[in-house]
Protein backbone atom coordinates (compact mmCIF):
# COMPACT_ATOMS: atom_id res chain seq x y z
CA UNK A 1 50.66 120.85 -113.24
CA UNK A 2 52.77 117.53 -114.23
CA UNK A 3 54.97 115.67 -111.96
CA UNK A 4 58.95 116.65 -111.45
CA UNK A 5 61.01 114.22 -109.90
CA UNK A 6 62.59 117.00 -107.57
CA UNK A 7 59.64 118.34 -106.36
CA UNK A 8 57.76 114.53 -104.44
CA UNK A 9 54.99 117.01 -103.41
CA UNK A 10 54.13 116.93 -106.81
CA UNK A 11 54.57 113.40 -107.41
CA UNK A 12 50.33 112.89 -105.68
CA UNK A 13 49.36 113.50 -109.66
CA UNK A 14 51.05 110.38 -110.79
CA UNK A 15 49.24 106.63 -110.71
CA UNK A 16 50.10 105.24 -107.65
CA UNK A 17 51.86 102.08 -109.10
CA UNK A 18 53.83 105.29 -110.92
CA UNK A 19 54.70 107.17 -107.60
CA UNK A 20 55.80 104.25 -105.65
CA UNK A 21 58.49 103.75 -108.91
CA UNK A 22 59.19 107.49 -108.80
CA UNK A 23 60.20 106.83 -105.12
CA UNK A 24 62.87 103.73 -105.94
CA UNK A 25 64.21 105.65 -109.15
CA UNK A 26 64.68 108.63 -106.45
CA UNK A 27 67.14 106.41 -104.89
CA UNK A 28 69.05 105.23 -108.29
CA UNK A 29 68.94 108.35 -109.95
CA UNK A 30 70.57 111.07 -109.14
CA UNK A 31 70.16 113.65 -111.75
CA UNK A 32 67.44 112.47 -113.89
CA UNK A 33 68.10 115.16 -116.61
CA UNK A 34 71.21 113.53 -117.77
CA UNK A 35 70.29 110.06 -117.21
CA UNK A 36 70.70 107.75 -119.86
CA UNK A 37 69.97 103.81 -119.91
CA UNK A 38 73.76 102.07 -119.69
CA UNK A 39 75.08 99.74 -122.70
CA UNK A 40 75.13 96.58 -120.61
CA UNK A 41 76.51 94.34 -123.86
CA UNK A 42 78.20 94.98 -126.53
CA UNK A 43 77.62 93.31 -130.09
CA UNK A 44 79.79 89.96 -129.27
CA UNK A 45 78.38 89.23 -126.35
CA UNK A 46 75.04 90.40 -126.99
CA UNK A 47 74.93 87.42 -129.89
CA UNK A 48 75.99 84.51 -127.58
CA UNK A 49 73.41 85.49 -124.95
CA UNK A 50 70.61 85.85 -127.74
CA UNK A 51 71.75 82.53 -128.90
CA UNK A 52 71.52 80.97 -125.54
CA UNK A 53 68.28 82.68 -123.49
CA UNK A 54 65.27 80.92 -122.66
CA UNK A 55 62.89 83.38 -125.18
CA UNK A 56 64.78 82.50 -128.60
CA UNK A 57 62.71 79.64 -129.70
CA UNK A 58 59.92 82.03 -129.38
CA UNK A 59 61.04 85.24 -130.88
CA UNK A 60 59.04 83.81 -134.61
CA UNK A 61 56.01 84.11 -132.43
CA UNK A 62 56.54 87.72 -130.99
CA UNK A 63 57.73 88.98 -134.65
CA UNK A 64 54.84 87.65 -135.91
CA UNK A 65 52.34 88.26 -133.66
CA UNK A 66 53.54 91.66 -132.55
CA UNK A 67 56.49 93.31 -134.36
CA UNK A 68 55.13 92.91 -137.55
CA UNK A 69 51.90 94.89 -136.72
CA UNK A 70 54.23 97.32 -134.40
CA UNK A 71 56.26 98.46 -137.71
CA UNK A 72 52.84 98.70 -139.88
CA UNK A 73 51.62 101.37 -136.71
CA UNK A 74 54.77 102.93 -136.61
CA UNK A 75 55.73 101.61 -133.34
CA UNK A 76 58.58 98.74 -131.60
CA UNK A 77 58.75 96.44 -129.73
CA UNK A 78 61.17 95.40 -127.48
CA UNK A 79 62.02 92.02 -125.41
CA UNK A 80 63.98 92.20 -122.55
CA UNK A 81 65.58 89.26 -120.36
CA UNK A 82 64.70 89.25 -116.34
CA UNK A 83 67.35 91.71 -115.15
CA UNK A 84 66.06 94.09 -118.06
CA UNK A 85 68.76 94.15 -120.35
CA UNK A 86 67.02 94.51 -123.92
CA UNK A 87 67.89 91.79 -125.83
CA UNK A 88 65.30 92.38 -129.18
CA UNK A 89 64.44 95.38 -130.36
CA UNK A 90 62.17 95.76 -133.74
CA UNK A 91 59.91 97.63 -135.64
CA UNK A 92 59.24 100.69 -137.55
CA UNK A 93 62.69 102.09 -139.23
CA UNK A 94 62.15 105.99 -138.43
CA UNK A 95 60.85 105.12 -134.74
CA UNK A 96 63.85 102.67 -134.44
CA UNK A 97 66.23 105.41 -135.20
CA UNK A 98 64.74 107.75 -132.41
CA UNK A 99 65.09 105.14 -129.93
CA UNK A 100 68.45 104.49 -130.45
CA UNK A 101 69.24 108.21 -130.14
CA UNK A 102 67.84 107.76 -126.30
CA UNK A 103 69.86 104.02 -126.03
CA UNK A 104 66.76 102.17 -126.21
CA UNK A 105 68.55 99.71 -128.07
CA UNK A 106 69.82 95.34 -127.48
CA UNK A 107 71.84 95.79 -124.98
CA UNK A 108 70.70 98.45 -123.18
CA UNK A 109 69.49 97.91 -119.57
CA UNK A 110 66.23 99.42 -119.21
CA UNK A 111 65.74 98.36 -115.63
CA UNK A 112 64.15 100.69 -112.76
CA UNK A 113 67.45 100.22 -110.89
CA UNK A 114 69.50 101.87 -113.80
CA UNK A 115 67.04 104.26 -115.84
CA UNK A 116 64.24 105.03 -113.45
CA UNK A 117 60.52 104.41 -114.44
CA UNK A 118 59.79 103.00 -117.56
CA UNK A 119 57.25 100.14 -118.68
CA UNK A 120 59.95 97.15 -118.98
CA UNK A 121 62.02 98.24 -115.78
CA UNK A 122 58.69 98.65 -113.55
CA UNK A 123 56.55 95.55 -115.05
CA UNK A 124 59.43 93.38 -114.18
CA UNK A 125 59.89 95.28 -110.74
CA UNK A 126 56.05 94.88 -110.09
CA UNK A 127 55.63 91.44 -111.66
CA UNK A 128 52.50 93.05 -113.64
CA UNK A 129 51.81 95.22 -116.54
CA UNK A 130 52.75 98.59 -116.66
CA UNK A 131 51.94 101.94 -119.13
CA UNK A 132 54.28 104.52 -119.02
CA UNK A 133 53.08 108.40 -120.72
CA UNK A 134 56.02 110.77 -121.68
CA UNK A 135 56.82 112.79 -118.68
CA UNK A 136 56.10 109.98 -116.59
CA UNK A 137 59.22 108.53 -117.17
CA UNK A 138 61.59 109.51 -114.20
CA UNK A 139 64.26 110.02 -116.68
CA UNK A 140 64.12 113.10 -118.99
CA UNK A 141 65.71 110.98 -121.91
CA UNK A 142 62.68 108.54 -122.17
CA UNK A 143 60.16 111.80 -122.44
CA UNK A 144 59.69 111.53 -126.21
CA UNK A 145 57.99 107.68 -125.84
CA UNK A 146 55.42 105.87 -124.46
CA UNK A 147 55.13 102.96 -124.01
CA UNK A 148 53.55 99.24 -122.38
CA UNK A 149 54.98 96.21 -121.46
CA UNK A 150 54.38 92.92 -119.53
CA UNK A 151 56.33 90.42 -118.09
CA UNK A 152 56.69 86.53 -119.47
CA UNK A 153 57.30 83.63 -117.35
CA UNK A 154 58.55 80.18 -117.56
CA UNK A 155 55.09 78.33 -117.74
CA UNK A 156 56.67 75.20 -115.80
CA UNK A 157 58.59 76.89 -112.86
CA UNK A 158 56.96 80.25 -112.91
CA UNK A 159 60.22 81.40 -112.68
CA UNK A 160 60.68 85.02 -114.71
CA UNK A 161 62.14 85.16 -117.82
CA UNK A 162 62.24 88.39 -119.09
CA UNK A 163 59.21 91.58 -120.38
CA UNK A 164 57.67 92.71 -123.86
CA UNK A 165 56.91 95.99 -123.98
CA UNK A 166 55.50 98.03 -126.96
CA UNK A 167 57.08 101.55 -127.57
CA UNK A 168 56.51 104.55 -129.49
CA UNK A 169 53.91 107.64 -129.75
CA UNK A 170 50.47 107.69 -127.75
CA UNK A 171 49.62 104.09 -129.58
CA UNK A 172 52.03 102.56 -127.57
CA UNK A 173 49.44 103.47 -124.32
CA UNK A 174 45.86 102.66 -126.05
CA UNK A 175 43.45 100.84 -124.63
CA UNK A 176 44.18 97.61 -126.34
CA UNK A 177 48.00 97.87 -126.31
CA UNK A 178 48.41 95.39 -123.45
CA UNK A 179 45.55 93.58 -124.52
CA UNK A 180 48.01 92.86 -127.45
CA UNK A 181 51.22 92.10 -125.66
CA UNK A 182 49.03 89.77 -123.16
CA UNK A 183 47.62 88.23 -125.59
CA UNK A 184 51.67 87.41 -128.17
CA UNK A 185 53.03 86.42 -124.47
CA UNK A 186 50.19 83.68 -124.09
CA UNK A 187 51.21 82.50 -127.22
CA UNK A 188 54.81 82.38 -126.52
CA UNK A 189 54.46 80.66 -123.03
CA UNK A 190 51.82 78.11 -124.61
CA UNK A 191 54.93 76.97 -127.33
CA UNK A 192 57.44 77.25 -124.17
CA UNK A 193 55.06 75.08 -122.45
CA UNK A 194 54.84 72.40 -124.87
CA UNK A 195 59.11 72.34 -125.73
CA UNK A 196 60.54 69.49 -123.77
CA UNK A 197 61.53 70.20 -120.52
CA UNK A 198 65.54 70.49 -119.63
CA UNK A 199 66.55 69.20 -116.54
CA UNK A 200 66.79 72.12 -114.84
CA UNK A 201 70.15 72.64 -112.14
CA UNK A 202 69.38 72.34 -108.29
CA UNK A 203 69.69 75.01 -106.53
CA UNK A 204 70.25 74.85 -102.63
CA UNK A 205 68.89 78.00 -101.05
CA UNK A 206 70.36 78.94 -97.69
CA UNK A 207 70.77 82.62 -96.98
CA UNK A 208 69.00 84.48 -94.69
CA UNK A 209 66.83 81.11 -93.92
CA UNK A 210 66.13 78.82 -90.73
CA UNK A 211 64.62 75.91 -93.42
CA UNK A 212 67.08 75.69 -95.95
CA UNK A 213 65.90 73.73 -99.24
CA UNK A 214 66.95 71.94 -102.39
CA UNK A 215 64.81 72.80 -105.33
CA UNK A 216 64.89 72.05 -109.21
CA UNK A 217 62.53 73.69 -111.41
CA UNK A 218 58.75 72.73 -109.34
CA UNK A 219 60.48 70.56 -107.10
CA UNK A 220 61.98 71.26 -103.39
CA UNK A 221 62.82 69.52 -100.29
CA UNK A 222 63.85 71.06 -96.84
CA UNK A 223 66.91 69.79 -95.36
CA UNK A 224 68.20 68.99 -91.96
CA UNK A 225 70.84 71.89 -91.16
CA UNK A 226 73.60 69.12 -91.17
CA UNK A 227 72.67 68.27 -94.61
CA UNK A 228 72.48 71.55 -95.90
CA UNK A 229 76.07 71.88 -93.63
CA UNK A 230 77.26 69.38 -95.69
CA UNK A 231 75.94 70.45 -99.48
CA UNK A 232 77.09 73.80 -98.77
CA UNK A 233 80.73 72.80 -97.70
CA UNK A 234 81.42 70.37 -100.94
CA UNK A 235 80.15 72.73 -102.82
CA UNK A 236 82.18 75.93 -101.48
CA UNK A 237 85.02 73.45 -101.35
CA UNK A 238 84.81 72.54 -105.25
CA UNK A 239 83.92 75.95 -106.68
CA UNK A 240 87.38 76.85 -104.83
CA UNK A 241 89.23 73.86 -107.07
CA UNK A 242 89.82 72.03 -104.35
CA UNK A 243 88.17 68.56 -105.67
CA UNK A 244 86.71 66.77 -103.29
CA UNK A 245 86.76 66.35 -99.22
CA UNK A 246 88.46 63.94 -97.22
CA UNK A 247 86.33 62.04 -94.36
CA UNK A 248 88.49 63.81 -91.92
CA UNK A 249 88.63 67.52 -93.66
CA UNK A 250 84.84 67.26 -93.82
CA UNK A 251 84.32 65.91 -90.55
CA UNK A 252 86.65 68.63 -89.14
CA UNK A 253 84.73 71.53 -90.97
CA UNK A 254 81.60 70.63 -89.18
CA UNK A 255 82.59 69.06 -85.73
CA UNK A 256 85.49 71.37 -85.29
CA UNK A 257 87.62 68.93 -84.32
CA UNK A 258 89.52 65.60 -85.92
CA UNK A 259 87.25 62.03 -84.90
CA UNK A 260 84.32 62.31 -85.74
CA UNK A 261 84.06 60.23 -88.98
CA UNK A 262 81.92 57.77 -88.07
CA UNK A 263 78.98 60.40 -87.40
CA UNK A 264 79.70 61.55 -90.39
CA UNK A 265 79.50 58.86 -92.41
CA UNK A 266 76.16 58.22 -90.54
CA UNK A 267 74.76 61.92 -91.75
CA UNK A 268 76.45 61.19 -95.75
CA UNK A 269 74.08 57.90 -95.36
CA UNK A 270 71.23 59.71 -94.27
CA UNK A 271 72.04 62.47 -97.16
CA UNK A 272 72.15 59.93 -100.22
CA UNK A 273 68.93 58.65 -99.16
CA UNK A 274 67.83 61.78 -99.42
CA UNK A 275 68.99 63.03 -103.07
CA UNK A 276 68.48 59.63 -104.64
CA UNK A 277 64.42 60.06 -103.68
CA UNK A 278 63.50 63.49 -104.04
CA UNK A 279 63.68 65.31 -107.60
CA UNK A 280 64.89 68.39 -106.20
CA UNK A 281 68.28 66.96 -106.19
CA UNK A 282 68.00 66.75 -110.50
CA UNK A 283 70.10 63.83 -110.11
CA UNK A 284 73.05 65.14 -108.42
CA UNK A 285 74.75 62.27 -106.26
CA UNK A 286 77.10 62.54 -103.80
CA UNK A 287 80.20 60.47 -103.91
CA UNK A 288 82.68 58.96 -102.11
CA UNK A 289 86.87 59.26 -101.87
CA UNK A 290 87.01 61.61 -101.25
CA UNK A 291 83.54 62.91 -101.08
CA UNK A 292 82.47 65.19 -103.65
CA UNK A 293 79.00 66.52 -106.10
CA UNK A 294 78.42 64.33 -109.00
CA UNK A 295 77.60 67.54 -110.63
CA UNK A 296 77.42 71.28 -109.30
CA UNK A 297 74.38 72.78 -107.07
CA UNK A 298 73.25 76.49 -108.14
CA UNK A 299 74.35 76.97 -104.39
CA UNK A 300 73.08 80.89 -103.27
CA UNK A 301 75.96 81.27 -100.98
CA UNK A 302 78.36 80.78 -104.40
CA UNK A 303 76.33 83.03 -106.15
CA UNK A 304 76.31 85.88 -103.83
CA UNK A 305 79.87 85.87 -103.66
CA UNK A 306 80.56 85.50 -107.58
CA UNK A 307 78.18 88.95 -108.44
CA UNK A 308 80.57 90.70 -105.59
CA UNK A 309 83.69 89.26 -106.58
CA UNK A 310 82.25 90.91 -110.45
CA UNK A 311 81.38 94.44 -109.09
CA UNK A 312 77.32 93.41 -109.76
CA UNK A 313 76.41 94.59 -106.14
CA UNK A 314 72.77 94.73 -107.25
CA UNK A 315 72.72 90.99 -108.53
CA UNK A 316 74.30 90.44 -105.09
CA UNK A 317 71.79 92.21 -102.77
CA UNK A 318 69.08 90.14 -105.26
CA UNK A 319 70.24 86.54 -104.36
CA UNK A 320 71.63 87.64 -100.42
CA UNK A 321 68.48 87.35 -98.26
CA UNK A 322 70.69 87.29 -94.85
CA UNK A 323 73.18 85.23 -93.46
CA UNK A 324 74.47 81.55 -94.57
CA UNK A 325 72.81 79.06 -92.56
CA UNK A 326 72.27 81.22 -89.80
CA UNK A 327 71.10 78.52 -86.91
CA UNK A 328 74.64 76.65 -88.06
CA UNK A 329 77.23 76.38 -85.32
CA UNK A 330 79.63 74.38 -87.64
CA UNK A 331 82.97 76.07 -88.16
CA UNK A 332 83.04 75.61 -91.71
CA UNK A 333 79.86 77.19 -92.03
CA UNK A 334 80.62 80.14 -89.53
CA UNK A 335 83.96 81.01 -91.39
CA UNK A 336 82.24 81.10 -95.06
CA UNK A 337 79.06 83.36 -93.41
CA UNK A 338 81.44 85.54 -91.74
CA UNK A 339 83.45 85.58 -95.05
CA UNK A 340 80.40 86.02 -97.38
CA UNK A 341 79.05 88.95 -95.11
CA UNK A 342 82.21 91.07 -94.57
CA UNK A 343 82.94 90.89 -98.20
CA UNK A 344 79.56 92.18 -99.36
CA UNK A 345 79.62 94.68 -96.51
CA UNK A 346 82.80 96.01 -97.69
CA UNK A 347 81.58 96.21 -101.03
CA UNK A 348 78.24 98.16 -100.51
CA UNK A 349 80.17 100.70 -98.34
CA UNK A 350 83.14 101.25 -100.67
CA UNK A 351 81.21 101.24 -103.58
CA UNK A 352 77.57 101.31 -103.40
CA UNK A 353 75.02 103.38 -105.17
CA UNK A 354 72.34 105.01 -102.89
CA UNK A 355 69.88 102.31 -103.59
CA UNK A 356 72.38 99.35 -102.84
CA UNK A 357 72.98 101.39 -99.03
CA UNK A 358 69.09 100.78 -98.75
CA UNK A 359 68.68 97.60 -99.87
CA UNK A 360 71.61 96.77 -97.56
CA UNK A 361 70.56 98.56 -94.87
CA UNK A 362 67.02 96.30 -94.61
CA UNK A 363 69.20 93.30 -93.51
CA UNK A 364 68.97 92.26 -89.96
CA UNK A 365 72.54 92.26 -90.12
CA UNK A 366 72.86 95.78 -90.91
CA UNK A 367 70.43 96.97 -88.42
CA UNK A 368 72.76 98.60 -86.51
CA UNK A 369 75.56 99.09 -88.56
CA UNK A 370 76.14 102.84 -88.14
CA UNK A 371 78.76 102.96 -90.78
CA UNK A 372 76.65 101.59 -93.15
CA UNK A 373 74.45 103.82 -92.40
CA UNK A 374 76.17 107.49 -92.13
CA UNK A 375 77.75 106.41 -95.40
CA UNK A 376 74.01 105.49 -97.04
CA UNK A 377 72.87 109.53 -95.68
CA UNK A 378 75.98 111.36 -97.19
CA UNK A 379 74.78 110.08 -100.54
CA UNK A 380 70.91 109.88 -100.51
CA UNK A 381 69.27 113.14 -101.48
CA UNK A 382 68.30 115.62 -99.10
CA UNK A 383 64.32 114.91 -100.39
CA UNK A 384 64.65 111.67 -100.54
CA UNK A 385 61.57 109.39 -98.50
CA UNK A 386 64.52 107.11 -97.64
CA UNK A 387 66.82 109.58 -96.26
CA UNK A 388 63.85 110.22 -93.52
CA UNK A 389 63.43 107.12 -92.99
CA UNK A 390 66.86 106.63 -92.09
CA UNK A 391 67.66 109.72 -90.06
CA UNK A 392 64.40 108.24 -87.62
CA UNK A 393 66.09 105.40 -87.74
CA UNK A 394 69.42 106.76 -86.19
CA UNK A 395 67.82 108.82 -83.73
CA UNK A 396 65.87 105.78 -82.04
């Protein structure tokens, strides 16, 4: 007897890499049987982010190292950036035209989150390769393929850049089909490897951490919390268009209250020091009247908010590990986390799938949020492992 997605006593027959992605697409998907993968971009926009990702210099490699010999089997291949939003799709014409029919097309997001288990979604999920038969795709639309896929990384940072998967009849699953792809993304991160590097944009990481760090590609320093205090303030403060900070504006924001310049100035000093020796800080400097980034920080905080402010609660929950400098005591800092917080809050409860409750719901923030959490049990399924876990959760 096969697997069906709402019968989990069933589920025992599946792989267990395979049941533990049946589980999370239980959460995401409501009705698998008329679940179909979202259009995430449309033509126009699809182009410029081609244009611009980190895997176009190597697409000659994968068309010639895998598409080609995909179309000659009568199978496709697909390459999809990090968040699984298919961004290639090639291969035989006839099999092409049946994967359209089921939106496995550019632009299509193929990810766990929004189709349920399939080989791109879960091997980006998992970090590892994945093989995905017929009817063990969570979603009835993806029964007629199979299919394997892998994910690629940046061979400098290790950061990920997106999967290749190989789709298509019971070829698509052989033996040496991941063999294959292993083998075309080798090649592909060896050329990546040997492109000159791009000074990559700092990043200062600061949710849901007592050791907050600056970081470019390889390279990351910890800061003091006043340093971080004072990164994370300039750069709230300009991605507001508000320029830069006066001595006393600054000061203000992190002594909560007006005369304390000179220790200020002391800890801006200290800070210049810091970004002028370390290459975490990719050469941003920090200047002077007022004070103000020589360039912009990939600050977390920033990004959190920016996915919210868009509707992407998912890309949210991914960068928002817990609160904004959590240890700080400044008032600047205590008015942007409380900001930050009640904003996301607002938006998983208002308008959160079932999964984004969950993922929500594992913050210490939310541990006892009991709105949060009546709202995340109206809308999980009655079966659903989660839904237990929560209800044992309440009555503790």
């Amino acid at each position: 007897m096969k697997a069906l997605p709402d019968e989990p006593g069933t589920w025992a027959r599946l792989h267990p890499m395979l049941r533990e992605s049946w589980g999370r697409s239980a959460v995401s998907l409501t009705d698998p049987t008329d679940a179909v993968a979202p259009i995430q971009l449309d033509d126009a926009d699809l182009s410029a982010y081609r244009r611009e990702h980190p895997l176009a210099p190597v697409l000659p490699i994968f068309q010639r190292l895998l598409m080609g010999p995909a179309a000659a089997a009568g199978l496709i291949v697909a390459i999809g950036d990090a968040q699984g939003c298919l961004l290639w799709v090639d291969g035989d014409h006839r099999m092409l035209r049946r994967a359209e029919a089921g939106a496995f097309q550019p632009g299509a997001n193929w990810s766990e989150a929004a189709i349920g288990t399939n080989a791109p979604g879960t091997a980006l999920f998992t970090g590892n390769g994945a093989q995905v038969h017929q009817e063990e795709h969570y979603a009835f639309s993806a029964h007629a393929f199979s299919c394997s896929a892998a994910p690629i990384r940046d061979p400098h940072s290790g950061a990920l850049l997106g999967v290749v998967d190989l789709t298509g009849g019971e070829e698509a699953i052989a033996t040496h089909s991941l063999p294959l792809i292993y083998a075309a993304i080798g090649a592909a991160e060896s050329e990546l490897r040997a492109m000159p590097l791009v000074s990559p944009v700092p990043q200062l990481a600061s949710l849901g951490t007592l050791n907050p760090q600056l970081r470019a590609g390889a390279d990351q320093v910890s800061l003091t919390l006043r340093h971080a205090e004072i990164l994370a303030l300039l750069s709230w403060h300009a991605e507001t268009g508000n320029g830069g900070m006066t001595a006393s504006e600054l000061a203000e924001m992190l002594f909560g209250e007006p005369g304390h310049e000179v220790a200020l100035r002391a800890e801006i000093v200290r800070l210049r020091r810091v970004l002028e020796s370390t290459p975490a800080s990719g050469g941003v400097r920090l200047e002077s009247k007022p004070y103000r980034l020589s360039a912009s920080l990939e600050f977390d905080g920033i990004t959190a908010l920016n996915a919210v402010t868009a509707g992407d609660r998912r890309a949210a929950l991914d960068v928002y590990d817990g609160p904004l400098l959590p240890s700080s005591e400044a008032p600047g800092i205590v008015q942007l986390r409380r900001s930050l917080a009640l904003t996301l809050r607002e938006a998983i409860i208002a308008d959160g799938s079932a999964e984004d409750l969950w993922r929500y719901l594992q913050l210490p923030e939310a541990t006892d949020d009991e709105h949060a959490l009546y709202t995340a049990l109206r809308i999980l399924p009655a079966d659903s492992p989660q839904r237990a876990v929560l209800v044992a959760r309440m009555q503790r």
